[in-house]
Protein backbone atom coordinates (compact mmCIF):
# COMPACT_ATOMS: atom_id res chain seq x y z
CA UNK A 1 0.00 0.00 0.00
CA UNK A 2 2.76 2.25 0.60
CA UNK A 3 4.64 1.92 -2.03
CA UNK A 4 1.31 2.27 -4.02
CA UNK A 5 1.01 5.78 -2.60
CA UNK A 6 4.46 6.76 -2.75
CA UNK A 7 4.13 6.12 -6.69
CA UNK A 8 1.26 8.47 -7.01
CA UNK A 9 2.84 11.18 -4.30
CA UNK A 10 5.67 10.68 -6.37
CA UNK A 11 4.04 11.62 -9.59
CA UNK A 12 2.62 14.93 -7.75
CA UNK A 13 5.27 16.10 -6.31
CA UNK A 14 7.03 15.91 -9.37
CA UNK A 15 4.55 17.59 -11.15
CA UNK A 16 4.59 20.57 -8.86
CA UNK A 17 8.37 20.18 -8.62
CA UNK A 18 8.74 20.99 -12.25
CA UNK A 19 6.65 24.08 -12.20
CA UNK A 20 8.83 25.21 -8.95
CA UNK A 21 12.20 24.31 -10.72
CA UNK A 22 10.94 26.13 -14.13
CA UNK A 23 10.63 29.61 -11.79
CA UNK A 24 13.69 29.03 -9.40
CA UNK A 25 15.78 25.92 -9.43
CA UNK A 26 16.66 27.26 -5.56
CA UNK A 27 14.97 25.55 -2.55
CA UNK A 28 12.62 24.01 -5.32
CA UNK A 29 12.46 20.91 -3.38
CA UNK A 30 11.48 22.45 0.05
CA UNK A 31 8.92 24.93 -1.42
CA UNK A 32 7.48 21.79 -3.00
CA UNK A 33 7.08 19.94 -0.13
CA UNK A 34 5.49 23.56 1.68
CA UNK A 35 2.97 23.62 -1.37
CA UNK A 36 1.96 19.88 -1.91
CA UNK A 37 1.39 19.96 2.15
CA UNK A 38 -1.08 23.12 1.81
CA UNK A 39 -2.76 21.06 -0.86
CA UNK A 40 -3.19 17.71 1.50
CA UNK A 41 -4.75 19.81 4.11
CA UNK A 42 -7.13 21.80 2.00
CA UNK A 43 -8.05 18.83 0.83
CA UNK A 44 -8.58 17.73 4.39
CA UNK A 45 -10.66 20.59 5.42
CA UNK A 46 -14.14 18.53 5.23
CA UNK A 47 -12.93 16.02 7.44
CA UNK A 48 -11.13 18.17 10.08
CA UNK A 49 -14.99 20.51 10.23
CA UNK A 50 -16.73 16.98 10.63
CA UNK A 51 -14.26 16.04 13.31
CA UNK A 52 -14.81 19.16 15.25
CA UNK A 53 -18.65 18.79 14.73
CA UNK A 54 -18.34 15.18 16.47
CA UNK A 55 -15.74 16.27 19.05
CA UNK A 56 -18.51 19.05 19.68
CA UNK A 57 -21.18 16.30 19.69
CA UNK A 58 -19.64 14.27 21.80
CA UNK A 59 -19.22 16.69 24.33
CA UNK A 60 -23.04 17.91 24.30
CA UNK A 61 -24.02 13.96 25.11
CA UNK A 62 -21.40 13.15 27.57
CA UNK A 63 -23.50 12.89 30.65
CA UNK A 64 -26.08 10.59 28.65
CA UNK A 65 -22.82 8.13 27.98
CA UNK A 66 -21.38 8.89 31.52
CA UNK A 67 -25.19 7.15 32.75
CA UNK A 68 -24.94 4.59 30.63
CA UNK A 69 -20.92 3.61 31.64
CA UNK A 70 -22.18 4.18 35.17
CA UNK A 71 -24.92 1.75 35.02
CA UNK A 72 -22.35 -1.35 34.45
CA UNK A 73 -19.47 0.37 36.35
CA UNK A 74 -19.19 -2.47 39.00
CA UNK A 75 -20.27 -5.35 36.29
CA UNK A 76 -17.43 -6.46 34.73
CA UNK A 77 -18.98 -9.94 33.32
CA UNK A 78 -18.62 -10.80 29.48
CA UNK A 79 -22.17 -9.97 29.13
CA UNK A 80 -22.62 -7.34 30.93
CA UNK A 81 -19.86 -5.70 29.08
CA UNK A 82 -21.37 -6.87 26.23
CA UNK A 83 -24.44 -4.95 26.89
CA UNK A 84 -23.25 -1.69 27.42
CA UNK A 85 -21.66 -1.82 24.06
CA UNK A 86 -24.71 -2.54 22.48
CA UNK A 87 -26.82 0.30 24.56
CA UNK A 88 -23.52 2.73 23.42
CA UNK A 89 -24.02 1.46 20.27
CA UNK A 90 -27.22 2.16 19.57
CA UNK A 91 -26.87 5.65 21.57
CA UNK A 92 -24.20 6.53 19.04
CA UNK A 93 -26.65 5.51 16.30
CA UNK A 94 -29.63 7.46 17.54
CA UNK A 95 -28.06 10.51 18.27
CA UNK A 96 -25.74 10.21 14.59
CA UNK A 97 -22.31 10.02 16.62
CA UNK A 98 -19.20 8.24 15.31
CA UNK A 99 -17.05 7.74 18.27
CA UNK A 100 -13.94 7.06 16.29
CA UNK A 101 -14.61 10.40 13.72
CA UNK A 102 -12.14 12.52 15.02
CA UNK A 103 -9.37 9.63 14.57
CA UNK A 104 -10.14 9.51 10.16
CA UNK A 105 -7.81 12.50 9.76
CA UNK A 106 -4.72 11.11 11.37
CA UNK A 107 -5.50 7.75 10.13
CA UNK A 108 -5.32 9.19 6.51
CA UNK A 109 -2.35 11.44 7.25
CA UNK A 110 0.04 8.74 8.50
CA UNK A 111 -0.16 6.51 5.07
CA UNK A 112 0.70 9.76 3.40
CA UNK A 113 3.44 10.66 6.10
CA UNK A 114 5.20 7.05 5.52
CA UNK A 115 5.16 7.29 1.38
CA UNK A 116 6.30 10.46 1.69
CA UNK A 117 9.32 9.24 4.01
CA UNK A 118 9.41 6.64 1.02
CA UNK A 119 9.64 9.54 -1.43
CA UNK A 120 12.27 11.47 -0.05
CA UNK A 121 14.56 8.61 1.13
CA UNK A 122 14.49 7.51 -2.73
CA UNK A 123 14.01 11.33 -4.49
CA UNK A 124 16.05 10.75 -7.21
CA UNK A 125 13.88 7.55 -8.25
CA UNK A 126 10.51 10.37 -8.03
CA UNK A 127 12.02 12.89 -8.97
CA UNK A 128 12.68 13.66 -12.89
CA UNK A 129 14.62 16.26 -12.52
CA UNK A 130 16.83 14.69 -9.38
CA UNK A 131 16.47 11.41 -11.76
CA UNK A 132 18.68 12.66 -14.40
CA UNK A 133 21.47 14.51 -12.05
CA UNK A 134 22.15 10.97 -10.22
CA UNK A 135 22.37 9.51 -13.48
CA UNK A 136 25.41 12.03 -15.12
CA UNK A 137 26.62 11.53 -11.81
CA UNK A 138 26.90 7.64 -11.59
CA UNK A 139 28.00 7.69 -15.13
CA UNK A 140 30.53 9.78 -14.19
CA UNK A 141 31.24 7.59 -11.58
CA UNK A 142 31.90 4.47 -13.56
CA UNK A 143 34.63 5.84 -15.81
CA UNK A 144 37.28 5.61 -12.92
CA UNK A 145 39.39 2.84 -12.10
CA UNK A 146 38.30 0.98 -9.16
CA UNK A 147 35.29 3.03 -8.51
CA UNK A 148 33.65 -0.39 -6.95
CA UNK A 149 36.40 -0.13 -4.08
CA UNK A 150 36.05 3.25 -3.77
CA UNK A 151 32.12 3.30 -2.99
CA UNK A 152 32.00 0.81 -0.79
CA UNK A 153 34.49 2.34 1.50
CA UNK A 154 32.32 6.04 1.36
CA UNK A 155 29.26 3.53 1.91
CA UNK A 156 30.30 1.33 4.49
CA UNK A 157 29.57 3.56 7.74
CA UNK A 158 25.57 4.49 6.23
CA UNK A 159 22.51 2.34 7.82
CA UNK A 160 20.66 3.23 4.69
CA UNK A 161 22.15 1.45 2.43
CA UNK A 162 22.06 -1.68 1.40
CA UNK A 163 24.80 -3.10 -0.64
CA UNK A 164 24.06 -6.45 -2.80
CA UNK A 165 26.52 -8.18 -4.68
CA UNK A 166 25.74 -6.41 -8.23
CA UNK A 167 24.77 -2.84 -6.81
CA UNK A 168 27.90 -1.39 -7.91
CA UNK A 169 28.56 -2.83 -11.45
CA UNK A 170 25.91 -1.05 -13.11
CA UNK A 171 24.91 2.26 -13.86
CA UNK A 172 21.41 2.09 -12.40
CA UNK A 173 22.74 0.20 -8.80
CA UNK A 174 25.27 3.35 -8.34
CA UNK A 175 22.00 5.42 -9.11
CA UNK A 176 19.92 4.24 -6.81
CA UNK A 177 22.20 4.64 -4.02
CA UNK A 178 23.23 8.12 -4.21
CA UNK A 179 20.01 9.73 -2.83
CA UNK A 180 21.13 8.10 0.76
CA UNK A 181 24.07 9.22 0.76
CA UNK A 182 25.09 12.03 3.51
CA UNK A 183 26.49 15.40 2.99
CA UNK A 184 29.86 14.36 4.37
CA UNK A 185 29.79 11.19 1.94
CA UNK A 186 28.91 14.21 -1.15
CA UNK A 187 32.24 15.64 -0.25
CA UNK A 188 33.84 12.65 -0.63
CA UNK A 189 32.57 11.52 -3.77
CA UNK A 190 33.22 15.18 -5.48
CA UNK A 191 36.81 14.83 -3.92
CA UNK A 192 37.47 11.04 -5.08
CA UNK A 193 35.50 11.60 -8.53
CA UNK A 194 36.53 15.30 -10.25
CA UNK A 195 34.97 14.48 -13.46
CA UNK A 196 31.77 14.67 -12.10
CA UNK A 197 30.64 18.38 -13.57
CA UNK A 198 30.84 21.21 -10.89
CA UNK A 199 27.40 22.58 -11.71
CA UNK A 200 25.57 19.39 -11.57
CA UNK A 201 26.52 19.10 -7.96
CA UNK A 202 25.17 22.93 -7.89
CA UNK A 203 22.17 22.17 -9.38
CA UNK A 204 21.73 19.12 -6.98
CA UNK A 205 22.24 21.27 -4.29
CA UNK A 206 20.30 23.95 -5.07
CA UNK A 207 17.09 21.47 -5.50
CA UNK A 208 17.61 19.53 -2.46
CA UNK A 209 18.71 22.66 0.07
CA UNK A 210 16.48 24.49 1.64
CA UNK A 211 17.26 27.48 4.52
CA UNK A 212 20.59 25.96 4.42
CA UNK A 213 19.38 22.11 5.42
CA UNK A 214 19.71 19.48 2.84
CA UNK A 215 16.10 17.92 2.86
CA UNK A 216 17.38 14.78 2.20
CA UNK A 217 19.79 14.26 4.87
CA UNK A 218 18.27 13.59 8.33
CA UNK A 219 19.11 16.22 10.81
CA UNK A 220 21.07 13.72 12.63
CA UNK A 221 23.75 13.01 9.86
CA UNK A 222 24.07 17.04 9.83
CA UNK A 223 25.33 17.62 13.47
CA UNK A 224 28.75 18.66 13.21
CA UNK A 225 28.84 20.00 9.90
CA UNK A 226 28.43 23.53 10.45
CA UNK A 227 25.30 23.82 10.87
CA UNK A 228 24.09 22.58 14.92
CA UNK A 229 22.38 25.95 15.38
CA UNK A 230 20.03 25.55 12.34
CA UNK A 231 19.39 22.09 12.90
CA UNK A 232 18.30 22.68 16.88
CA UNK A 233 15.93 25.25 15.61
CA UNK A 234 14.75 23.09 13.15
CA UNK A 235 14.18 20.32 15.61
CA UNK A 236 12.70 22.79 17.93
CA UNK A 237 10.35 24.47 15.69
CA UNK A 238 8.54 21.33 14.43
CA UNK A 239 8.37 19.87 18.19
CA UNK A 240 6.86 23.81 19.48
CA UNK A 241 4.46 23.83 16.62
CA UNK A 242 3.23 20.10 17.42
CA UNK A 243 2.93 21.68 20.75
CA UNK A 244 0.87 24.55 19.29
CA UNK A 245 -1.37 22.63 17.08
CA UNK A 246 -2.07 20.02 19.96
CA UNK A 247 -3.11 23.21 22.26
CA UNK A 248 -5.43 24.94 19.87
CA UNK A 249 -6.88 21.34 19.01
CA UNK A 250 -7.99 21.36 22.22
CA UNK A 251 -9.35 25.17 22.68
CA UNK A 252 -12.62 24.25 22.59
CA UNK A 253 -13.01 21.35 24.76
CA UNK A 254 -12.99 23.53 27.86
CA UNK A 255 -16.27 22.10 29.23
CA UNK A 256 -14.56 18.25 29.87
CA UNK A 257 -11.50 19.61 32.34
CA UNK A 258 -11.99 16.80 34.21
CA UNK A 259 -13.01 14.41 32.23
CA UNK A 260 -10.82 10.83 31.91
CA UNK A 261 -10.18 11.01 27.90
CA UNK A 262 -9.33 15.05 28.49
CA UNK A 263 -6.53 14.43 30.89
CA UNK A 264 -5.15 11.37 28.58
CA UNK A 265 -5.37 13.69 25.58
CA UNK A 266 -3.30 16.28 27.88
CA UNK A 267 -0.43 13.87 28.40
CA UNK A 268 -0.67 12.90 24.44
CA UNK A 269 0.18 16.59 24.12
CA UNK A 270 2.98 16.85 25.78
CA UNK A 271 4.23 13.26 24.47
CA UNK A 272 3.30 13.73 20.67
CA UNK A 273 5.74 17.02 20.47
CA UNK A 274 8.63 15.28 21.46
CA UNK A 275 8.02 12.59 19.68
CA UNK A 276 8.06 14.44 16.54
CA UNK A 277 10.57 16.64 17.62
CA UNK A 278 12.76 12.91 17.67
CA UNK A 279 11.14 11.88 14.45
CA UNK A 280 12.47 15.33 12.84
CA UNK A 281 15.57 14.43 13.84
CA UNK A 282 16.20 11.24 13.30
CA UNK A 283 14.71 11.42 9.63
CA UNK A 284 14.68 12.99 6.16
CA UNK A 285 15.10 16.60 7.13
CA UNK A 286 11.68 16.94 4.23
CA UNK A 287 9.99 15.31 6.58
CA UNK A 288 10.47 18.08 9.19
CA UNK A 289 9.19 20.90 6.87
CA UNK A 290 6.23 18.70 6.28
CA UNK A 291 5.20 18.53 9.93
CA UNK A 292 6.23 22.40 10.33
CA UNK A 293 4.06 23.21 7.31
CA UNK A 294 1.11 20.53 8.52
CA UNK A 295 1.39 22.34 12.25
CA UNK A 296 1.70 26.04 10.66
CA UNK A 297 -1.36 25.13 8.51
CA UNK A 298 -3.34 23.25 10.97
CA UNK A 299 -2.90 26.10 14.28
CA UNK A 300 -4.44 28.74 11.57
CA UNK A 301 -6.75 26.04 10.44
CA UNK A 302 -8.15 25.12 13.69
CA UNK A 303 -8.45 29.08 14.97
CA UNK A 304 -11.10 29.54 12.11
CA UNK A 305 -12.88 26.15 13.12
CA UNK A 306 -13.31 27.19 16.89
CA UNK A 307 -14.58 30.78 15.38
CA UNK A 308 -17.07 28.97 12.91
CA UNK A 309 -18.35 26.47 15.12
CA UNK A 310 -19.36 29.14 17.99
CA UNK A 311 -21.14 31.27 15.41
CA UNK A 312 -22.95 27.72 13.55
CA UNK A 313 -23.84 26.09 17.27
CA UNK A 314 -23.02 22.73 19.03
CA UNK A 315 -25.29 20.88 17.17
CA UNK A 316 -24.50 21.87 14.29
């Protein structure tokens, strides 16, 4: 399924990428991420107004379902469980509640999330564009003598790749490796290999940099290269705008302080911005302009929500 996905995100992005590239070739990559996350979550819009009309729902009939839970509270029997499941069941039904509505959007997002992990770990492979600079490049590669030898000692330190016995003897193999390979490894390979062209490394660059970050590196392989300060920010800013999002998410619940699922969703928001904060770093650093974007998007998103659903009503 993912790879399914990452074969049609792939043939988006790329379509955007090319109309990016054909204005500026610089930060193309990172403004197409920004843009083709905008379009996910306009797209999205529908489903994150019928969340908040559940949520909002939910809320209005919470003592009704606090009755019913109360009613088998000291019954903990197979059928009596199975009983209040039913009478919840057909509550829910009556009253045109979907307990589980406010969980479609991040069910959908995370699919997209992972192919687009897929996408940027293997951009050259999407990417036309990206496509044809790792090819010059491994063709380039090939013409010196021992270049097998060579790439397996620039490879040998990177958990990405995966080396099989034929990788290296052909054009394509050398290809599909070079997207994974680090900034430090780059050096290496334009130091080892000088007939590769000077501006098709530019070029490279300039697609796949963006506010000084290479998009495909993960923020992890870029400590210690110059550039600690701008990766702690980056890290920071896409853990304080989970943060954000999480808190405005929750703006209008204000009437459930104390209930059970309120406090667990509290301690999800202080857990969920670390963890992407980790995520961020530990992956793709495109993956960490995506969240930024998403969080940007969604904390300007969810402001308008709140205003439109005090103006439209509870039940509405």
């Amino acid at each position: 399924m993912i790879d399914s996905l990452a074969k049609i995100l792939g043939v988006v992005l790329n379509q955007v990428f090319d109309v990016i590239y054909g204005l500026s070739p610089v930060g193309s990559l990172g403004i197409t991420i920004i843009l083709f996350t905008i379009f996910v979550k306009v797209l999205m819009l529908p489903l994150m107004l019928n969340q908040q009309k559940s949520m909002k729902r939910m809320q209005k009939v919470q003592p009704e379902i606090q009755k019913i839970q109360d009613k088998y509270k000291n019954k903990k029997d197979p059928e009596s469980q199975k009983q209040m499941n039913q009478e919840l069941g057909e509550f829910y039904q009556n009253n045109k509640i979907n307990p589980l509505g406010g969980c479609l959007p991040l069910i959908i997002q995370m699919p997209i999330f992972l192919a687009l992990f897929r996408v940027l770990q293997r951009a050259g492979t999407y990417i036309t564009k990206l496509h044809d600079l790792y090819y010059l490049i491994a063709t380039k590669i090939t013409t010196v003598q021992g270049y097998e030898v060579l790439l397996k000692e620039i490879v040998k330190d990177n958990p990405r790749i995966k080396l099989s016995e034929d990788t290296l003897k052909t054009v394509e193999g050398i290809q599909s490796i070079l997207p994974q390979l680090t900034t430090n490894a780059w050096h290496t390979i334009t130091s080892k290999f000088p007939g590769i062209p000077a501006d098709t490394i530019v070029n490279k660059e300039n697609i796949e940099y963006f506010l000084g970050i290479s998009l495909v590196d993960s923020p992890s392989d870029l400590m210690g290269q110059g550039v600690i300060v701008a990766v702690v920010l980056f890290v920071f800013i896409s853990g304080f705008t989970t943060f954000l999002s999480s808190k405005v998410m929750t703006m209008g619940n204000k009437q459930q302080q104390n209930d059970q699922a309120l406090q667990t969703q509290k301690t999800m928001n202080m857990i969920f911005p670390l963890l992407t904060a980790w995520m961020t770093y530990s992956l793709p650093a495109g993956l960490g302009i995506y969240w930024i974007t998403s969080n940007i998007f969604q904390i300007v998103q969810q402001i308008g929500i709140n205003k439109y659903m005090e103006k439209v009503g509870e039940g509405e």
